[in-house]
Protein backbone atom coordinates (compact mmCIF):
# COMPACT_ATOMS: atom_id res chain seq x y z
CA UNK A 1 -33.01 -32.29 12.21
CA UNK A 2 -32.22 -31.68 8.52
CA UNK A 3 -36.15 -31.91 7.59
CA UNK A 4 -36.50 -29.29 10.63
CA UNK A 5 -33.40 -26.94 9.06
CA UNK A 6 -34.84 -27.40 5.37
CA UNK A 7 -38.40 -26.13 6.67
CA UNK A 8 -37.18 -22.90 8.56
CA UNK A 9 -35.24 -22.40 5.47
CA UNK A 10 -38.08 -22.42 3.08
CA UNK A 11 -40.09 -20.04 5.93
CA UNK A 12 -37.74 -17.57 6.07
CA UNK A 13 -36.97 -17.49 2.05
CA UNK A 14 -40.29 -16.81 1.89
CA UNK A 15 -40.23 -14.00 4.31
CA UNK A 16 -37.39 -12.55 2.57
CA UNK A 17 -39.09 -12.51 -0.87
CA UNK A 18 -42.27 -11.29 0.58
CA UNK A 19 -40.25 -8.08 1.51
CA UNK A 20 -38.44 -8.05 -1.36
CA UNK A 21 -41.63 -7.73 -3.22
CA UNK A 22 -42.66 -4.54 -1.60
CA UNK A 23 -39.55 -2.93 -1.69
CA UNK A 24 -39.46 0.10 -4.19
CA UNK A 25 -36.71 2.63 -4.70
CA UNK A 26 -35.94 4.63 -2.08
CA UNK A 27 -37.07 8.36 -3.16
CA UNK A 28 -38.03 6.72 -6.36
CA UNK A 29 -34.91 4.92 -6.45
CA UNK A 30 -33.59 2.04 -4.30
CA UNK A 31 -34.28 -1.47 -4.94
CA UNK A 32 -34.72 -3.66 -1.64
CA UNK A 33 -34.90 -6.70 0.10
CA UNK A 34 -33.66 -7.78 3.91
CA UNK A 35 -31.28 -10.66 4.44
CA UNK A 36 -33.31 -14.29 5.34
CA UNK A 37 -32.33 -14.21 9.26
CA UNK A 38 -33.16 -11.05 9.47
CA UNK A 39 -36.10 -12.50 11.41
CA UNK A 40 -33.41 -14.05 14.13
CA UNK A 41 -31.33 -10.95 14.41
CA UNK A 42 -34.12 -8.19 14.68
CA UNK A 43 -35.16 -9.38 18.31
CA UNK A 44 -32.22 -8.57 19.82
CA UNK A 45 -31.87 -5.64 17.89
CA UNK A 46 -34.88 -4.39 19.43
CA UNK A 47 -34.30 -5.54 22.85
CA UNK A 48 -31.13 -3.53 22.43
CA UNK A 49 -32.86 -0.20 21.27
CA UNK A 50 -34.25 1.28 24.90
CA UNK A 51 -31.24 0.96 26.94
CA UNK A 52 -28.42 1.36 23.87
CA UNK A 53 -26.27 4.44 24.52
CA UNK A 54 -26.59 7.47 21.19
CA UNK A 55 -23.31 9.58 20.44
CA UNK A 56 -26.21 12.04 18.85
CA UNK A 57 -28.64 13.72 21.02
CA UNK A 58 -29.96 16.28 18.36
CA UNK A 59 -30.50 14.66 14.84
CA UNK A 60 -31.43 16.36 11.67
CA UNK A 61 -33.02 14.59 8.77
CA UNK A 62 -33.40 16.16 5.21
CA UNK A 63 -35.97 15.07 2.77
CA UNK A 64 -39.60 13.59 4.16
CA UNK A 65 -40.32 11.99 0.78
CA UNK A 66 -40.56 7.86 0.72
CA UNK A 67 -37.81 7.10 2.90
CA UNK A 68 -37.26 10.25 4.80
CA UNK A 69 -40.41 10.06 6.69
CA UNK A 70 -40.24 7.16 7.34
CA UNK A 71 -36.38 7.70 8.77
CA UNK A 72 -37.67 10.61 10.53
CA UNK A 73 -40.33 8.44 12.38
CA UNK A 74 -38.66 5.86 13.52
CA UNK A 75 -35.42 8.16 14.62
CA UNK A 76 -38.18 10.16 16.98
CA UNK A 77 -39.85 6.95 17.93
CA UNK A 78 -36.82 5.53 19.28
CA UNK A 79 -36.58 8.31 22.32
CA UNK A 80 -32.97 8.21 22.24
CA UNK A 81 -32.45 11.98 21.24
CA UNK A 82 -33.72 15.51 22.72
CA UNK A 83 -35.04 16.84 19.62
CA UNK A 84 -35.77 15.90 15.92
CA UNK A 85 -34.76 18.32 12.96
CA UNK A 86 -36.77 17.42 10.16
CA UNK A 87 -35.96 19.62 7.08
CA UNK A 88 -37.77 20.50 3.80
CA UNK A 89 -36.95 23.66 1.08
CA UNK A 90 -40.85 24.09 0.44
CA UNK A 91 -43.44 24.31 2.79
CA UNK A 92 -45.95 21.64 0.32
CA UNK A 93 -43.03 19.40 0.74
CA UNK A 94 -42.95 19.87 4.50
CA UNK A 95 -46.55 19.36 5.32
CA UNK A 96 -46.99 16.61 3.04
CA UNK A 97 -43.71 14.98 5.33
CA UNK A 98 -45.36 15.98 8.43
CA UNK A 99 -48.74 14.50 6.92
CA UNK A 100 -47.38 11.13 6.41
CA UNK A 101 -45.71 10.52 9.30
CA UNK A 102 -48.85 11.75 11.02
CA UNK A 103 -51.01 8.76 9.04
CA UNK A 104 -48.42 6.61 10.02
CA UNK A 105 -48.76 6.73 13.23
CA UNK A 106 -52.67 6.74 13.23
CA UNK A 107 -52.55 3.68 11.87
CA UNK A 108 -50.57 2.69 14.82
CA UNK A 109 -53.13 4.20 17.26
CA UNK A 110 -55.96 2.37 14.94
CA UNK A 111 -54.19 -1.31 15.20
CA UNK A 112 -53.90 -0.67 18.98
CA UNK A 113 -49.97 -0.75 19.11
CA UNK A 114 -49.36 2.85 20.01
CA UNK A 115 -51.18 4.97 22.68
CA UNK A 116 -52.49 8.39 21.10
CA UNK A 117 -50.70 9.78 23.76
CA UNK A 118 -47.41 8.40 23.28
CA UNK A 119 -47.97 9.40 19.25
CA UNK A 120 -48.63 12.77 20.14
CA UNK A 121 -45.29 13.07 21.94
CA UNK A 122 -43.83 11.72 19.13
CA UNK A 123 -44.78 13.87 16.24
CA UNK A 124 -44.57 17.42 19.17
CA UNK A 125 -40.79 16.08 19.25
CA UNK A 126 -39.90 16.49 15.79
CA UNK A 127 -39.71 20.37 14.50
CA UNK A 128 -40.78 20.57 11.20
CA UNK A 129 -38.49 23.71 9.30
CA UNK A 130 -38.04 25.26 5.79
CA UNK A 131 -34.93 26.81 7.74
CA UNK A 132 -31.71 25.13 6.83
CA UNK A 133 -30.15 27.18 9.62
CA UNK A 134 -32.09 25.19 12.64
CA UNK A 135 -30.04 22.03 11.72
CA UNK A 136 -26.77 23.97 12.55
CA UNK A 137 -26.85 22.48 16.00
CA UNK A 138 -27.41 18.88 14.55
CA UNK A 139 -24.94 16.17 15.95
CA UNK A 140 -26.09 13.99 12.95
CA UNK A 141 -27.16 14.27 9.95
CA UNK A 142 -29.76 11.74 7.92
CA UNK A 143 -29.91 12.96 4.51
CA UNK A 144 -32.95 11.35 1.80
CA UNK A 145 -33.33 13.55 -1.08
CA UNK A 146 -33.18 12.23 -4.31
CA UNK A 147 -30.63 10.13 -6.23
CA UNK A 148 -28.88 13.25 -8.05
CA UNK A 149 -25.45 13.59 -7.18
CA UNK A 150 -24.81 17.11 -8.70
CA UNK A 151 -27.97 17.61 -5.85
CA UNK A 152 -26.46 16.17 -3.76
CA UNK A 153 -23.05 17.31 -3.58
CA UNK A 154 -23.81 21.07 -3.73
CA UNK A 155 -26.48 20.13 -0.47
CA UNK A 156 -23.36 18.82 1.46
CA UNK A 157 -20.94 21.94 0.34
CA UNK A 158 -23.37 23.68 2.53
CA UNK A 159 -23.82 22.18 4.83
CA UNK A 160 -20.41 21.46 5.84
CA UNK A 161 -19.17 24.84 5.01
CA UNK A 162 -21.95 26.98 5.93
CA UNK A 163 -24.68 25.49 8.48
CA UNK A 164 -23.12 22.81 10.78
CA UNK A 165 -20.72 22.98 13.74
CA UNK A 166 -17.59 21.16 13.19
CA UNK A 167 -18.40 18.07 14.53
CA UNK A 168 -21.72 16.93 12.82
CA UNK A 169 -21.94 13.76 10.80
CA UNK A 170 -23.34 13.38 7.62
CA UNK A 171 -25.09 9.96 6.64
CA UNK A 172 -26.39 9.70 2.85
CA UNK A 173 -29.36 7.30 2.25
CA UNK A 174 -28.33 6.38 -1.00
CA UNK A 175 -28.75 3.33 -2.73
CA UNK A 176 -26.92 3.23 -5.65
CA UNK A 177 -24.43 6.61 -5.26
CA UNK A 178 -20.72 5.94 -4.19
CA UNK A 179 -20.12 7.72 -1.02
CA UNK A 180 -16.76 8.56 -2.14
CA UNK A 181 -18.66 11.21 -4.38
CA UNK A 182 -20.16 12.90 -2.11
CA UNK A 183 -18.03 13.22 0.97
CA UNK A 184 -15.37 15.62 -0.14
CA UNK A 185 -17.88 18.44 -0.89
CA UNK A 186 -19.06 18.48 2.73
CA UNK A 187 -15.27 19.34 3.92
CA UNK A 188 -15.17 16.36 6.38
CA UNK A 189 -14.75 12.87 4.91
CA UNK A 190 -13.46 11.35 7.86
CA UNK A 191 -17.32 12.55 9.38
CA UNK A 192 -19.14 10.86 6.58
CA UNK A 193 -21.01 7.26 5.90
CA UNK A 194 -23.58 6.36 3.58
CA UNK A 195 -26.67 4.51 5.72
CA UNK A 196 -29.13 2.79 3.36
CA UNK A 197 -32.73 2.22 4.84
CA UNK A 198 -35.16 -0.04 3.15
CA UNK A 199 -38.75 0.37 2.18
CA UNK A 200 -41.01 1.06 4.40
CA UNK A 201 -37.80 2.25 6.77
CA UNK A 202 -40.95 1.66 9.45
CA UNK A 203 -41.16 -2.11 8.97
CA UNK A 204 -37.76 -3.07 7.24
CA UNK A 205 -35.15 -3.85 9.94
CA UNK A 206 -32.42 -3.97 7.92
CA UNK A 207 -29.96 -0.72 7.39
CA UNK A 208 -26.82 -1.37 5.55
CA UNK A 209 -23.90 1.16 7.53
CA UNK A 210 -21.40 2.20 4.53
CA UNK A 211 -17.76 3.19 5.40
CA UNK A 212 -15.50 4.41 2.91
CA UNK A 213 -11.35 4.50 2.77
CA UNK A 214 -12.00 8.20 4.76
CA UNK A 215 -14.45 7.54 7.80
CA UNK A 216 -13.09 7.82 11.24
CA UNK A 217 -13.61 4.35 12.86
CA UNK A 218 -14.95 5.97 15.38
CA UNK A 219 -17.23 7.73 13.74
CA UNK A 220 -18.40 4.53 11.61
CA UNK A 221 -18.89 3.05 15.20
CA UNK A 222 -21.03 5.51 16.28
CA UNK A 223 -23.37 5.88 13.55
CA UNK A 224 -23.32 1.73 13.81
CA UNK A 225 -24.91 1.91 17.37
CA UNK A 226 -26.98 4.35 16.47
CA UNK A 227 -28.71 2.55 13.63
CA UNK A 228 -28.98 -0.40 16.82
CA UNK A 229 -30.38 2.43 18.82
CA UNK A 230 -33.43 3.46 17.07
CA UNK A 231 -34.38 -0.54 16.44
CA UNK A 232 -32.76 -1.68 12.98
CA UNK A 233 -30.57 -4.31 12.37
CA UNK A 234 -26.85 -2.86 11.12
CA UNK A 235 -24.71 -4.48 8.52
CA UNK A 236 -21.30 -2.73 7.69
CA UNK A 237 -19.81 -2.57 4.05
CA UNK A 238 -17.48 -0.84 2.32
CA UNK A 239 -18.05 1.55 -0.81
CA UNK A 240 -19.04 -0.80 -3.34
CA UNK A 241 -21.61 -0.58 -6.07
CA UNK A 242 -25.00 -2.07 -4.45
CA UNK A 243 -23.67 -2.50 -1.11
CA UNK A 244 -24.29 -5.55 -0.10
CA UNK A 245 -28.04 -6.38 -0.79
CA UNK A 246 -28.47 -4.63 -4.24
CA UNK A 247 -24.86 -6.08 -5.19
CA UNK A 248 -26.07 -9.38 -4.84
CA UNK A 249 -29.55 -9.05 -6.06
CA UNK A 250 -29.37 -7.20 -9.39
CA UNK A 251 -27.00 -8.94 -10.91
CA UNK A 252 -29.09 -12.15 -10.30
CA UNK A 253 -31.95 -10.72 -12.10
CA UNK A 254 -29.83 -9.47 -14.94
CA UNK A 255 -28.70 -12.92 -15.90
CA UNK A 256 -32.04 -14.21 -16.02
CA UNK A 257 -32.82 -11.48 -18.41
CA UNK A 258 -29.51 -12.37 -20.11
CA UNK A 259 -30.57 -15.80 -20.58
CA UNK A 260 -34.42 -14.78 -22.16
CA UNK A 261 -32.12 -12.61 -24.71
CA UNK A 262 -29.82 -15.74 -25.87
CA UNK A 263 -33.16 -18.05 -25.87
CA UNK A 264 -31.47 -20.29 -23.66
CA UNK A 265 -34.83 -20.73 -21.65
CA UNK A 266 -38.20 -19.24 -21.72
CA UNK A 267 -39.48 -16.71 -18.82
CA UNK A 268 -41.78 -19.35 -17.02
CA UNK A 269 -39.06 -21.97 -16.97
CA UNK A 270 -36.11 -19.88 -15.60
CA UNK A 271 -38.55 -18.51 -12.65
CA UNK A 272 -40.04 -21.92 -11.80
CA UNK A 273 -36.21 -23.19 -11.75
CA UNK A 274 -35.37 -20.81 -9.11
CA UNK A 275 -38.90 -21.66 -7.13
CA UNK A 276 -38.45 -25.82 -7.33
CA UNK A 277 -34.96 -26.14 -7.55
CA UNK A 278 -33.43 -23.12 -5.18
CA UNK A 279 -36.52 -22.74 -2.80
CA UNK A 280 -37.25 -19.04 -4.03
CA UNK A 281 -40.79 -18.29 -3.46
CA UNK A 282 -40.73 -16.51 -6.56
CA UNK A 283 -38.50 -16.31 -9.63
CA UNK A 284 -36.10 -14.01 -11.00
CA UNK A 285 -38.34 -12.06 -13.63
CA UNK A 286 -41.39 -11.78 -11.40
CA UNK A 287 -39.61 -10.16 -8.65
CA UNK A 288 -38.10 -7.99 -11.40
CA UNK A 289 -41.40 -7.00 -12.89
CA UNK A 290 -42.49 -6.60 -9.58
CA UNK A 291 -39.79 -4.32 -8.41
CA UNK A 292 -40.33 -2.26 -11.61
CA UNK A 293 -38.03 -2.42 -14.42
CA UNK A 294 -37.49 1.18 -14.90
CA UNK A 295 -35.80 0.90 -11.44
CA UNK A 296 -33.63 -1.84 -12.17
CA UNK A 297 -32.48 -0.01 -15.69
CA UNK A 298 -31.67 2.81 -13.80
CA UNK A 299 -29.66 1.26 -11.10
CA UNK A 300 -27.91 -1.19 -13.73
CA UNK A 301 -27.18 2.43 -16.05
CA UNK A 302 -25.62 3.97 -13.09
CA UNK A 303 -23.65 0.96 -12.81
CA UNK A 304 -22.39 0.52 -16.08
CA UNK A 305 -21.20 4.42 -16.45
CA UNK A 306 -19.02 4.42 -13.87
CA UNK A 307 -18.10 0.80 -13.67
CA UNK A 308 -17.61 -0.22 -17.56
CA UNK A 309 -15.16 -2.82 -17.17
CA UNK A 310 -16.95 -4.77 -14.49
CA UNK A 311 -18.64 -7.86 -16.28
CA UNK A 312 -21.66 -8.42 -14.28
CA UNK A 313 -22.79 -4.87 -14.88
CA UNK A 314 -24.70 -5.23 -18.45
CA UNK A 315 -28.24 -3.91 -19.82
CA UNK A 316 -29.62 -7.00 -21.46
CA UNK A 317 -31.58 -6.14 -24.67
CA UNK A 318 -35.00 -7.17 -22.84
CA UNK A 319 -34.56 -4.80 -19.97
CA UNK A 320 -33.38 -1.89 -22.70
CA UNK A 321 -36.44 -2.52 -24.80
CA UNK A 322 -39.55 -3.19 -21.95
CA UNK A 323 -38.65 -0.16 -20.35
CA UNK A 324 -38.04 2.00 -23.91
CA UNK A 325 -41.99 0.69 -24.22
CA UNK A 326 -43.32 2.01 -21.23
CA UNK A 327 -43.10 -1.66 -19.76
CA UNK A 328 -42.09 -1.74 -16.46
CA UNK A 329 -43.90 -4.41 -15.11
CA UNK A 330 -46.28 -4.55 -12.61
CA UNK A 331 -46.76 -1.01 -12.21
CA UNK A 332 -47.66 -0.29 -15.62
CA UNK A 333 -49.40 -3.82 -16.57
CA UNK A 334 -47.15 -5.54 -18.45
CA UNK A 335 -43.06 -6.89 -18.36
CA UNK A 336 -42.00 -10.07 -18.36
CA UNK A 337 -45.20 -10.80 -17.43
CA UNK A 338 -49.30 -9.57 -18.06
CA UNK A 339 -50.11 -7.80 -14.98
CA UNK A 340 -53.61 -7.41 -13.22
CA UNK A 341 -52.92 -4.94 -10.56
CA UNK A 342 -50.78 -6.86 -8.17
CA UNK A 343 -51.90 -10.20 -9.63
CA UNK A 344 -50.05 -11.67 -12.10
CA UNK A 345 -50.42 -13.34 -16.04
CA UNK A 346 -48.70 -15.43 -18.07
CA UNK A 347 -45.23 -14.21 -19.54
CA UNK A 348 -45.29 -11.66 -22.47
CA UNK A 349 -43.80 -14.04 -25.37
């Protein structure tokens, strides 16, 4: 039995880290991963999905970059709702949306798991708009433009001043923003929850549901089935730095870096630690190279400004100095590591 547990152990670690590894930032910046029995949970998640109940018939979603396509998608692919808002400023931005959720769903048709019928209908149910006005009507909200909170705040004044009835909700697909920040502009904290997708939002099952001091249980609730509704698997947390999967993961990688800066071990030993003696398919600074280390600095920056006094927020001198040379890693051929495309070297000494 304990041979049996240790085996579906190391299968679904390396599950985990395989999604982890093609995670990126959502809009350019969101580190993810999914949570190792995700693989047990998303079943019933899914069996759940055709017959669950939605609170929102008519849901808006702004921003079809990385993740808002993708949230867009799957929200119209779910059938649960009458109509799909999906809203751009900029027509480029708009067809570009419209073109990748199209692709998307040809490679569907191509792989035989969708009828071209059925992703017809889905794409004719979403109405593409430049018009900020058409969401007015919206009973939620998905919002996935970039991490800028000025940007974001001023988006929500208007929307909950000037667009939306009364009783939308607003849901911010932020990774790394407090939702506490960007709730009061829209007028209606008690209507407002951060939901963070993962990368791609069509494949990833997991969606952390974020409540804050402010959100109207029932509300939270709602929003909670929903995320059930359209297929994911929901995790609630409160308004904490990371949530729950980039809490626990960056802060991991940073101590590895930590421990490169005070020479206590070299690159290669640290990550084959982790892979022999933890059962991680892959270390600590690969996944970070692999990730990109432009996105951690960024996330661990954002961190550290409005969180000084929290210890396990820190910018190792590594991290500082590979990114300040145009190392990030992977995508730019060298970090911790040489990089070949998607193949790594040996570590950069």
């Amino acid at each position: 039995m304990a041979t049996t547990t240790a085996r579906r152990m190391q299968s679904l670690l390396r599950d985990a880290t395989k999604l982890a590894s093609r995670s990126v930032l959502s809009s350019g910046r969101c580190i993810a991963t999914q949570s190792i029995h995700a693989r047990s949970l998303s079943s019933s998640a899914t069996s759940e999905a055709a017959s669950a109940p939605s609170s929102f018939d008519k849901v808006g979603v702004i921003g079809l970059g990385l993740m808002g396509h993708g949230i867009c998608q799957t929200a119209a692919s779910s059938g649960l709702h009458s109509s799909i808002v999906a809203y751009e400023p900029e027509d480029a931005f708009l067809l570009k949306g419209k073109d990748r959720i199209q692709k998307s769903l040809d490679k569907l048709v191509a792989k035989e798991k969708l009828a071209a019928e059925k992703a017809a209908s889905i794409l004719d149910s979403i109405l593409f708009t430049t018009d900020m006005d058409a969401l007015g009507d919206t009973d939620l909200i998905v919002e996935a433009i970039m991490e800028n909170l000025p940007m974001k705040q001023e988006l929500y004044t208007r929307l909950g001043h000037e667009v939306c009835k009364p009783e939308t909700v607003f849901a911010s697909n932020t990774s790394s923003l407090a939702i506490a920040d960007m709730n009061a502009a829209s007028g209606r904290p008690d209507k407002f929850v951060g939901i963070h997708f993962f990368n791609p939002v069509q494949l990833m099952k997991l969606v952390e549901v974020i409540r804050t001091d402010e959100t109207d249980p029932a509300v939270f609730d709602d929003v909670f089935d929903w995320v059930k509704g359209i297929g994911k698997v929901p995790v609630s947390c409160g308004d904490t730095p990371g949530f729950i999967v980039n809490r626990l993961l960056v802060p991991s990688l940073l101590q590895a870096m930590l421990m490169v800066d005070r020479k206590d071990a070299t690159v290669a030993d640290i990550d084959v630690s982790l892979q022999l003696g933890a059962g991680h398919p892959m270390g600590p600074l690969h996944l970070a190279d692999y990730i990109g280390l432009d996105t951690c600095l960024f996330i661990v920056q954002g961190w550290v400004e409005k969180y000084p006094d929290e210890p396990a927020f820190v910018l190792p001198e590594s991290l500082v100095a590979k990114v300040e040379a145009g190392d990030f890693g992977r995508k730019s051929g060298r970090g911790f590591y040489v990089w070949d495309g998607d193949k790594r070297g040996d570590p950069v000494e």
